[in-house]
PDB file of N, CA and C in Angstrom:
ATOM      1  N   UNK A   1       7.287   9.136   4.187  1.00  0.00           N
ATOM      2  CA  UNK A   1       8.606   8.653   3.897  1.00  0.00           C
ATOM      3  C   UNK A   1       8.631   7.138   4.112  1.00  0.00           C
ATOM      4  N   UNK A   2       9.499   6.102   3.031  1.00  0.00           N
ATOM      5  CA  UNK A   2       9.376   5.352   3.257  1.00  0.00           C
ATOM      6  C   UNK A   2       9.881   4.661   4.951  1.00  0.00           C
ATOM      7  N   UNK A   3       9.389   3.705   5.182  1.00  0.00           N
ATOM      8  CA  UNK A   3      10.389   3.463   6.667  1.00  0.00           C
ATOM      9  C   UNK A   3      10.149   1.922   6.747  1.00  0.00           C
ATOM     10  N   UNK A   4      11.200   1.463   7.586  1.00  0.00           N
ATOM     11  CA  UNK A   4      11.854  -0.035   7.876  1.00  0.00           C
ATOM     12  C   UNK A   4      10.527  -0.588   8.462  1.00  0.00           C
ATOM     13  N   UNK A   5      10.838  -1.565   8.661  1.00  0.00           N
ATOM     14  CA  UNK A   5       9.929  -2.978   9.100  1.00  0.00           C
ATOM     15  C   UNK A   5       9.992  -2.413  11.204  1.00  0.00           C
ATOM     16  N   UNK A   6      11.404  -2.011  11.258  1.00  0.00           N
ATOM     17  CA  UNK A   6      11.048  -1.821  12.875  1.00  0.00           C
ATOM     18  C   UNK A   6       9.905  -0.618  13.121  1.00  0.00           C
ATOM     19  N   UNK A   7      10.191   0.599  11.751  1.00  0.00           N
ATOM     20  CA  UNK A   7       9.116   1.424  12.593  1.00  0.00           C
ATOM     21  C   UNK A   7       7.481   1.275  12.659  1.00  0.00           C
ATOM     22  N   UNK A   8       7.720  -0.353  12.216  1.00  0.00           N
ATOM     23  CA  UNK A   8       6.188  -0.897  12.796  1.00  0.00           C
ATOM     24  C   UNK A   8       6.247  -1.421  14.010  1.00  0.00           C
ATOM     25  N   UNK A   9       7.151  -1.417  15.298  1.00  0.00           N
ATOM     26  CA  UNK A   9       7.126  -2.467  15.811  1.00  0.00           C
ATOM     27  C   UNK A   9       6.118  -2.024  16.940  1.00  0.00           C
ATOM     28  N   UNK A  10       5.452  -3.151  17.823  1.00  0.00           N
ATOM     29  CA  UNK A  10       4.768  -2.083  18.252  1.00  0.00           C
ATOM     30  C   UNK A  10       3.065  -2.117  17.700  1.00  0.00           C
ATOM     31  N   UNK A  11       3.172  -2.266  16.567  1.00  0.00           N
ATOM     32  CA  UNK A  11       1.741  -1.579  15.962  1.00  0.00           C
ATOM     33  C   UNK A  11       1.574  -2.864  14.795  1.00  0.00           C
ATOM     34  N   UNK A  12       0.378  -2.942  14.677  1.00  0.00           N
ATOM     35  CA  UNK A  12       0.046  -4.293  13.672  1.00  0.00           C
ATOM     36  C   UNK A  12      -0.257  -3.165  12.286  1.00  0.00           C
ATOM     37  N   UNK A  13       0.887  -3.487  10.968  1.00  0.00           N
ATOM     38  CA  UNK A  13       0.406  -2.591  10.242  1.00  0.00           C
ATOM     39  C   UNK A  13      -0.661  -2.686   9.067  1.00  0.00           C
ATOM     40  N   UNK A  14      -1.089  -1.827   9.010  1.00  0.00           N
ATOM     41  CA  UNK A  14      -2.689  -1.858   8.256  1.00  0.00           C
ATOM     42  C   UNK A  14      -2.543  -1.583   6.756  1.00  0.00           C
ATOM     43  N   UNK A  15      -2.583  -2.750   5.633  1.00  0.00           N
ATOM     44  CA  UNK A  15      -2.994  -2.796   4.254  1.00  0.00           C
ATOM     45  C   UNK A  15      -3.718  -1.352   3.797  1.00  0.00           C
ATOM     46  N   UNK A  16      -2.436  -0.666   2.804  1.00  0.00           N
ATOM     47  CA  UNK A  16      -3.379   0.374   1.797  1.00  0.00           C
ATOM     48  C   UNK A  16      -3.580   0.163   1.178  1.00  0.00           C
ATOM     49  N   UNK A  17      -2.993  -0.326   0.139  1.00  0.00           N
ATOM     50  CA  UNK A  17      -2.839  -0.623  -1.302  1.00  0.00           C
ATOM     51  C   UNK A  17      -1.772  -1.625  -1.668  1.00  0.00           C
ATOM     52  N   UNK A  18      -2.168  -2.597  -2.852  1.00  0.00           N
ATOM     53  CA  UNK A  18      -1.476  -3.487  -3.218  1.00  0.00           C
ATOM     54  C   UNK A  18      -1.055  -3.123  -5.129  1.00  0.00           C
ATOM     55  N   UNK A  19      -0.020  -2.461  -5.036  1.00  0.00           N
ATOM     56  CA  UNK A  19       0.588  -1.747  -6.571  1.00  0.00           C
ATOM     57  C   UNK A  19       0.314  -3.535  -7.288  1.00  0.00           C
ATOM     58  N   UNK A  20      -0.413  -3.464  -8.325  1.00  0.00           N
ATOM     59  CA  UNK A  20       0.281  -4.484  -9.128  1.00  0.00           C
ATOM     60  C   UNK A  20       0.795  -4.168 -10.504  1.00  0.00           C
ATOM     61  N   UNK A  21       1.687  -2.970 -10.323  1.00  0.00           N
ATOM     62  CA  UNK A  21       2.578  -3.243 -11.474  1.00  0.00           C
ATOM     63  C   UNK A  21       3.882  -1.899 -10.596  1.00  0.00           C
ATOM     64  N   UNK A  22       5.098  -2.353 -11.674  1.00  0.00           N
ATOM     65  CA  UNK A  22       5.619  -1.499 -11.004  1.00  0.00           C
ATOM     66  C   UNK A  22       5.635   0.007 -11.220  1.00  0.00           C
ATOM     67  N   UNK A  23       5.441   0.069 -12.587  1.00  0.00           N
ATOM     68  CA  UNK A  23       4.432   1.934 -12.415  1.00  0.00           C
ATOM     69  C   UNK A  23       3.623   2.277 -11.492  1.00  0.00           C
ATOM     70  N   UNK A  24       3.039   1.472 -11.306  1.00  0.00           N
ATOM     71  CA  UNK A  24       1.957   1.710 -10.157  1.00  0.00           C
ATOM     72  C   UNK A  24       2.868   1.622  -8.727  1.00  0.00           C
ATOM     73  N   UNK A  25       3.338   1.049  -8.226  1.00  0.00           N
ATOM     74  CA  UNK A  25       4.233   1.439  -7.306  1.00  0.00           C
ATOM     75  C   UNK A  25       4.883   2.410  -7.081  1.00  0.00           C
ATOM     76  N   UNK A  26       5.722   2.683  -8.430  1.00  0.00           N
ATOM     77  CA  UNK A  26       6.205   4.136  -8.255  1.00  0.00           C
ATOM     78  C   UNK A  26       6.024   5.113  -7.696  1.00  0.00           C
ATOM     79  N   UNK A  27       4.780   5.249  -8.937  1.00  0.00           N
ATOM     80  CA  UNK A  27       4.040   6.273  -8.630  1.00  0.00           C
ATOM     81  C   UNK A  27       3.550   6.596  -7.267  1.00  0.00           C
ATOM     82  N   UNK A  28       2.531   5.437  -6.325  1.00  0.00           N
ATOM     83  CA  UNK A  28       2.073   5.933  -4.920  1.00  0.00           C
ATOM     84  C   UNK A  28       3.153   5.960  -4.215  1.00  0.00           C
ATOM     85  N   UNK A  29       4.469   5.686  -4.662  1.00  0.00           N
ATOM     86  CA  UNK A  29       5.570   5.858  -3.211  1.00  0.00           C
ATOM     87  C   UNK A  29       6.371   7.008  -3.592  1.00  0.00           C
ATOM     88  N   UNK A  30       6.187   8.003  -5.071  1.00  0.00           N
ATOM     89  CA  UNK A  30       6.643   8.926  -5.037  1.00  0.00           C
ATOM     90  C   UNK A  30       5.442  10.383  -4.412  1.00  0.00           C
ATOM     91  N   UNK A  31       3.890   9.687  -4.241  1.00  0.00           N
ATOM     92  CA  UNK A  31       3.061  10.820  -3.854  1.00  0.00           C
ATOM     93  C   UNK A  31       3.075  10.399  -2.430  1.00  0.00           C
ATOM     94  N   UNK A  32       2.985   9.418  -1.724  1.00  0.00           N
ATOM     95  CA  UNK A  32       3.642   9.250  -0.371  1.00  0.00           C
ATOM     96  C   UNK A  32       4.775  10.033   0.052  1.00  0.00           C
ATOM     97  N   UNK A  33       5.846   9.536  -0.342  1.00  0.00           N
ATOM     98  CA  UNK A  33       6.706  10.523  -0.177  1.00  0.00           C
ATOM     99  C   UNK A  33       7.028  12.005  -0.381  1.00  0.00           C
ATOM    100  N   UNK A  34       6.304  12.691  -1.460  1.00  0.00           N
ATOM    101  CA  UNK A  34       5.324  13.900  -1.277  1.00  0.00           C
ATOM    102  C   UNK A  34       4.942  14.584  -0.470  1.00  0.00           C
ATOM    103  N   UNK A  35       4.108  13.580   0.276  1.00  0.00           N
ATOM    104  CA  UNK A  35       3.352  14.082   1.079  1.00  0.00           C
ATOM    105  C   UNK A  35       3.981  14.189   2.285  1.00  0.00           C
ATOM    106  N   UNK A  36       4.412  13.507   2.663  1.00  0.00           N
ATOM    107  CA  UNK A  36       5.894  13.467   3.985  1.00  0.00           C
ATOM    108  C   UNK A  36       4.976  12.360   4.639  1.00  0.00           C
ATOM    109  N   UNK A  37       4.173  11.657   4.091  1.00  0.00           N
ATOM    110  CA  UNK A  37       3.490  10.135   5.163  1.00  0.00           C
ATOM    111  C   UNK A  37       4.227   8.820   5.270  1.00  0.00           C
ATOM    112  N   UNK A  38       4.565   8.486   6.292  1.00  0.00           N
ATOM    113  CA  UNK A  38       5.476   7.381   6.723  1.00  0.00           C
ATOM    114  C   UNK A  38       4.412   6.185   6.483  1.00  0.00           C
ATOM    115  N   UNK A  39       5.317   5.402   5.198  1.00  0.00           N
ATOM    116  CA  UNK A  39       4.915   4.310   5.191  1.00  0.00           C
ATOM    117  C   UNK A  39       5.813   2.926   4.802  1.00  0.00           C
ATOM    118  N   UNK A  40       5.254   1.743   5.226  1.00  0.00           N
ATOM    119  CA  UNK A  40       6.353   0.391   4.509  1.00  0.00           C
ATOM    120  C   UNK A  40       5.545  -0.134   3.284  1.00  0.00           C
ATOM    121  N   UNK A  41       6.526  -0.710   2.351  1.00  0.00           N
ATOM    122  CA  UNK A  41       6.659  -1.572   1.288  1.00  0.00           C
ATOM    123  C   UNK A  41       7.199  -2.736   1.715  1.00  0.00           C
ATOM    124  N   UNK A  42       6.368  -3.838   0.998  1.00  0.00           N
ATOM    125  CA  UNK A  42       6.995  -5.211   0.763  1.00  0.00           C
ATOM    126  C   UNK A  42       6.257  -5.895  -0.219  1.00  0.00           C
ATOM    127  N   UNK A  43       7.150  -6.660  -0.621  1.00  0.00           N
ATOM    128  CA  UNK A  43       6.352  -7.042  -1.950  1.00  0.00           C
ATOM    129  C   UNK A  43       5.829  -8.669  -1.315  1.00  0.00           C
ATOM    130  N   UNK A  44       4.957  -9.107  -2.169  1.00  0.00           N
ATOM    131  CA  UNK A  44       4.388 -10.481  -1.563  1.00  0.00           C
ATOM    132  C   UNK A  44       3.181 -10.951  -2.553  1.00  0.00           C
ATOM    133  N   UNK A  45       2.727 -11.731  -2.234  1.00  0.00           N
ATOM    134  CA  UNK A  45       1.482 -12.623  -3.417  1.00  0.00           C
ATOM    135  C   UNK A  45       0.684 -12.470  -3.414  1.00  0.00           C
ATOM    136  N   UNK A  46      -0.059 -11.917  -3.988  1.00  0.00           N
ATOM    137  CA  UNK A  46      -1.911 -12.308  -4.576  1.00  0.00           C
ATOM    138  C   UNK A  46      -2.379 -12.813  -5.360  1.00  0.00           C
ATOM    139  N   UNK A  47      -3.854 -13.494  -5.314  1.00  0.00           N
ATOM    140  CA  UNK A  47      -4.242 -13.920  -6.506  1.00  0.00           C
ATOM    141  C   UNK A  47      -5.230 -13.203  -7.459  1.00  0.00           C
ATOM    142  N   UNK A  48      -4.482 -13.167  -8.334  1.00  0.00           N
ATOM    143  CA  UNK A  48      -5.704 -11.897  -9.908  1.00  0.00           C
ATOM    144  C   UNK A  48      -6.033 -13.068 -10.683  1.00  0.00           C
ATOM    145  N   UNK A  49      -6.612 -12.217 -11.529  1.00  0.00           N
ATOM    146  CA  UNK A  49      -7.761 -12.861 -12.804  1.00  0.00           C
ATOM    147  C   UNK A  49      -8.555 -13.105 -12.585  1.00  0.00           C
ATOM    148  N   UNK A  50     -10.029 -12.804 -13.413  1.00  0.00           N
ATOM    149  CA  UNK A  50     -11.161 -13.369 -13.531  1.00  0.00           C
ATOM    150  C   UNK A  50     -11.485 -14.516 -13.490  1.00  0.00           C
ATOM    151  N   UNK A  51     -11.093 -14.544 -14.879  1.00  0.00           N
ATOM    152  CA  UNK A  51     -11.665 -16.661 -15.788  1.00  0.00           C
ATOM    153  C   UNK A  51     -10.218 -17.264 -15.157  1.00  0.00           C
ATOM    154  N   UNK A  52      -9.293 -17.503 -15.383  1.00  0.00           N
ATOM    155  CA  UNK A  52      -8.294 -18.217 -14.981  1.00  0.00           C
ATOM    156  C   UNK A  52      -7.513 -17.518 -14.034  1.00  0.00           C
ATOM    157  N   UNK A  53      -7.527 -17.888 -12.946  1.00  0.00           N
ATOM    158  CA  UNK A  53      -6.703 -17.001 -11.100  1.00  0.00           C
ATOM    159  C   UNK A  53      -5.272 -17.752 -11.116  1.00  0.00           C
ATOM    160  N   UNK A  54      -4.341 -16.864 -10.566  1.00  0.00           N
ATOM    161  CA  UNK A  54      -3.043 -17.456 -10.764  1.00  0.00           C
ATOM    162  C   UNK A  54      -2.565 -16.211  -9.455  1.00  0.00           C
ATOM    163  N   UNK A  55      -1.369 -16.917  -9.058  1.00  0.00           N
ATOM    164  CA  UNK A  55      -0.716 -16.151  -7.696  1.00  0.00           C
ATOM    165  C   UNK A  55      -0.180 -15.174  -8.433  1.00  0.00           C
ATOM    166  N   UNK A  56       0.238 -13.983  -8.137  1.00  0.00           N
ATOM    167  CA  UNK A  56       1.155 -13.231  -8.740  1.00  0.00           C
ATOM    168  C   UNK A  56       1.863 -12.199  -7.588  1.00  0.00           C
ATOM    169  N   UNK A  57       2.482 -11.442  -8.020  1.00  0.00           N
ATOM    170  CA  UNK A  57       3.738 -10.411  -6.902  1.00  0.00           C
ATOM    171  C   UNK A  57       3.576  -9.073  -7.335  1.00  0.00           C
ATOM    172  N   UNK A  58       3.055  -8.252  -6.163  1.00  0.00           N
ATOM    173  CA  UNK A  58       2.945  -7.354  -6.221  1.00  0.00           C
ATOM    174  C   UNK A  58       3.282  -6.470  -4.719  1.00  0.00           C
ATOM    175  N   UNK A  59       3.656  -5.366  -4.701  1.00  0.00           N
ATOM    176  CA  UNK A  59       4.045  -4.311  -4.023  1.00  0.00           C
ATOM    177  C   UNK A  59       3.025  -3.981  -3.003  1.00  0.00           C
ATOM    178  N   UNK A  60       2.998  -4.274  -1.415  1.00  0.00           N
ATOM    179  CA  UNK A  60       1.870  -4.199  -0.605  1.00  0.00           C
ATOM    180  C   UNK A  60       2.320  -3.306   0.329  1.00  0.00           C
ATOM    181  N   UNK A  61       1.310  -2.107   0.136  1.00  0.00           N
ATOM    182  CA  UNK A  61       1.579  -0.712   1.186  1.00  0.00           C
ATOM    183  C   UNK A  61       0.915  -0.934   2.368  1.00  0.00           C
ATOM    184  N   UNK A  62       1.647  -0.243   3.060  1.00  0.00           N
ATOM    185  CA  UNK A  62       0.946  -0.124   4.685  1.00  0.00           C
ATOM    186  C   UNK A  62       1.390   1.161   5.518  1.00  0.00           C
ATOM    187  N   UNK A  63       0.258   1.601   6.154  1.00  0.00           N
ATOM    188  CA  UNK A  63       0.857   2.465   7.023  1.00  0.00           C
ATOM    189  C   UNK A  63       0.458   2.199   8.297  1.00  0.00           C
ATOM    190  N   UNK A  64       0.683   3.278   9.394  1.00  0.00           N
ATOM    191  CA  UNK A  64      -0.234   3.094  10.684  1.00  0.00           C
ATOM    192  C   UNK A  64      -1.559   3.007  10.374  1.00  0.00           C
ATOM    193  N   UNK A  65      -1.968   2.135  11.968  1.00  0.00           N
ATOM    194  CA  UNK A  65      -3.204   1.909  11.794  1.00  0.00           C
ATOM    195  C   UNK A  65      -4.301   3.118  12.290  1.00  0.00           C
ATOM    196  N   UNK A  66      -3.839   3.811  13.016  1.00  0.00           N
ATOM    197  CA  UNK A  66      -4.494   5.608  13.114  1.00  0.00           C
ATOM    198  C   UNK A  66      -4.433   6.106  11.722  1.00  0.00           C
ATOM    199  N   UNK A  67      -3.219   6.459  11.040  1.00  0.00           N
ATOM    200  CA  UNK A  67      -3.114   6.899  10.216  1.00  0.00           C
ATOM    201  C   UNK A  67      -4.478   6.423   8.809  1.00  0.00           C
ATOM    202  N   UNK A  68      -4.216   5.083   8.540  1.00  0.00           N
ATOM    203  CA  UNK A  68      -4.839   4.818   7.276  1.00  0.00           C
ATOM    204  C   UNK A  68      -6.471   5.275   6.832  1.00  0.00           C
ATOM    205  N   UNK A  69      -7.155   5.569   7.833  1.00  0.00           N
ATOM    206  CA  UNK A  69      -8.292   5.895   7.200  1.00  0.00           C
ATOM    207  C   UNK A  69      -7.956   7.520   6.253  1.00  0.00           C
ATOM    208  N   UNK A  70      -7.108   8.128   7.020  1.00  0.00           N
ATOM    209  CA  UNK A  70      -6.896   9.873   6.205  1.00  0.00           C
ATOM    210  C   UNK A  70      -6.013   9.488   5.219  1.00  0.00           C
ATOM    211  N   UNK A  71      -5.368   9.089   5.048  1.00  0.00           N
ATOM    212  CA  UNK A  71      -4.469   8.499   3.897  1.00  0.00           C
ATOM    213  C   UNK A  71      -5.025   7.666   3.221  1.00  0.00           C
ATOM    214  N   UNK A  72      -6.032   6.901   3.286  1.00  0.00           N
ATOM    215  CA  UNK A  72      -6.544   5.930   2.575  1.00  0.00           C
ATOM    216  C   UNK A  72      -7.127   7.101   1.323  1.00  0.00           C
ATOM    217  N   UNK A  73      -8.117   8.236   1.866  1.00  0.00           N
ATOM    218  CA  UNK A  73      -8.927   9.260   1.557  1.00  0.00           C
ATOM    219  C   UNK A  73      -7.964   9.955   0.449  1.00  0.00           C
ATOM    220  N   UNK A  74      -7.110  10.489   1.248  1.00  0.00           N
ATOM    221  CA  UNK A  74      -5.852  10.997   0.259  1.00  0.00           C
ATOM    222  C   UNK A  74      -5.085  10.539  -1.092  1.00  0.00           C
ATOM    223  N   UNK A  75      -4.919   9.129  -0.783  1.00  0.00           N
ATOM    224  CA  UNK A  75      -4.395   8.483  -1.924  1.00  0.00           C
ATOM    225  C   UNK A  75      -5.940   7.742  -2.938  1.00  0.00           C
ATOM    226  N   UNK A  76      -6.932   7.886  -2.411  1.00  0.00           N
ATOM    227  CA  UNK A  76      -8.435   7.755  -3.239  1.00  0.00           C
ATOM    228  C   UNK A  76      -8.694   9.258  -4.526  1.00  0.00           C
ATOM    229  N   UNK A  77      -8.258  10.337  -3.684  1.00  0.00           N
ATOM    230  CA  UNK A  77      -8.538  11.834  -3.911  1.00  0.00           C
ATOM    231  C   UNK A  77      -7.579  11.817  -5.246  1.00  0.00           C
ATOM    232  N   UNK A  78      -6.530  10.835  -5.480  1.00  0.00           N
ATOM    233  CA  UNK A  78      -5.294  10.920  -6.751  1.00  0.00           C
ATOM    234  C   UNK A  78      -5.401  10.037  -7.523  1.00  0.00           C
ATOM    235  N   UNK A  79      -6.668   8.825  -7.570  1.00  0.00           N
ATOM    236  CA  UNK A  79      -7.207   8.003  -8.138  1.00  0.00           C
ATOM    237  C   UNK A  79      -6.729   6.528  -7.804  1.00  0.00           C
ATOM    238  N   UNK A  80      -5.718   6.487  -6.670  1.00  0.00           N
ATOM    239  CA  UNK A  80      -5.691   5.004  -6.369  1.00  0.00           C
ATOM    240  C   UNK A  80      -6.958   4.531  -5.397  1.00  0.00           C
ATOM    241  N   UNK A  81      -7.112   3.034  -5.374  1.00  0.00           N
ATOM    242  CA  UNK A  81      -8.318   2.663  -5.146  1.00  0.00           C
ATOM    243  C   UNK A  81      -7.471   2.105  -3.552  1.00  0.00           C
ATOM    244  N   UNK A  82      -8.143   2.192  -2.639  1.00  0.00           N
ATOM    245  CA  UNK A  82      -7.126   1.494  -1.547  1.00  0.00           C
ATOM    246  C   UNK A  82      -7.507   0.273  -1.257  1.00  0.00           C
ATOM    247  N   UNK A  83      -6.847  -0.820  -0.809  1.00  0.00           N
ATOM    248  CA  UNK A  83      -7.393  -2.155  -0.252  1.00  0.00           C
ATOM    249  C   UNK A  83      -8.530  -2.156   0.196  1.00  0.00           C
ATOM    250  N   UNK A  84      -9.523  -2.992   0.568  1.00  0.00           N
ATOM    251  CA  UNK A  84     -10.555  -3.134   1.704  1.00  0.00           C
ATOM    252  C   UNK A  84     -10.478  -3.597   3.080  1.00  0.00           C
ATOM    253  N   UNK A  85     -10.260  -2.856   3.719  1.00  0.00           N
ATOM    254  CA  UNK A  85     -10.418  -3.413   4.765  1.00  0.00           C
ATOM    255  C   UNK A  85     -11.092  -4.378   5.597  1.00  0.00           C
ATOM    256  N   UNK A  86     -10.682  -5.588   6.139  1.00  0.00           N
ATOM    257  CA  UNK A  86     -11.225  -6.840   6.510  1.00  0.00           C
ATOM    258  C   UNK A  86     -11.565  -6.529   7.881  1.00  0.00           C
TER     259      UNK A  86
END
């Protein structure tokens, strides 16, 4: 389920996935929510493209940081690719 910025507080939250489009958003926050896994949205900047890189805005998931390795797995298993972890 989605949840607020406080029910991170507490916990440094850990990058799943960065939707860059908004179908693609949709979609993982309607199989999140599915699934009953508590997670936040916020949208914010990255940079895409190959030959020419430019900032752009896209939708950046996070959940707990226990949580994300089984959820990472889960949302891999439905064909999203998850962030990498740094």
């Amino acid at each position: 389920m989605r949840q607020e910025s406080s029910f991170f507080e507490g916990h440094e939250p850990a990058l799943l996935y960065i939707a860059k489009s908004l179908s693609d958003a949709k979609a993982l926050e309607e199989f999140l929510t599915a699934e009953g896994i508590d997670y936040g949205v916020e949208t914010d900047e990255y940079e895409g493209g190959v030959v020419f890189r430019r900032t752009r805005v896209g939708a950046f998931f996070y959940v707990l940081p226990d949580a994300r390795p089984q959820v990472a797995d889960l949302i891999r298993s439905r064909g999203f690719a998850p962030s990498r972890v740094e």
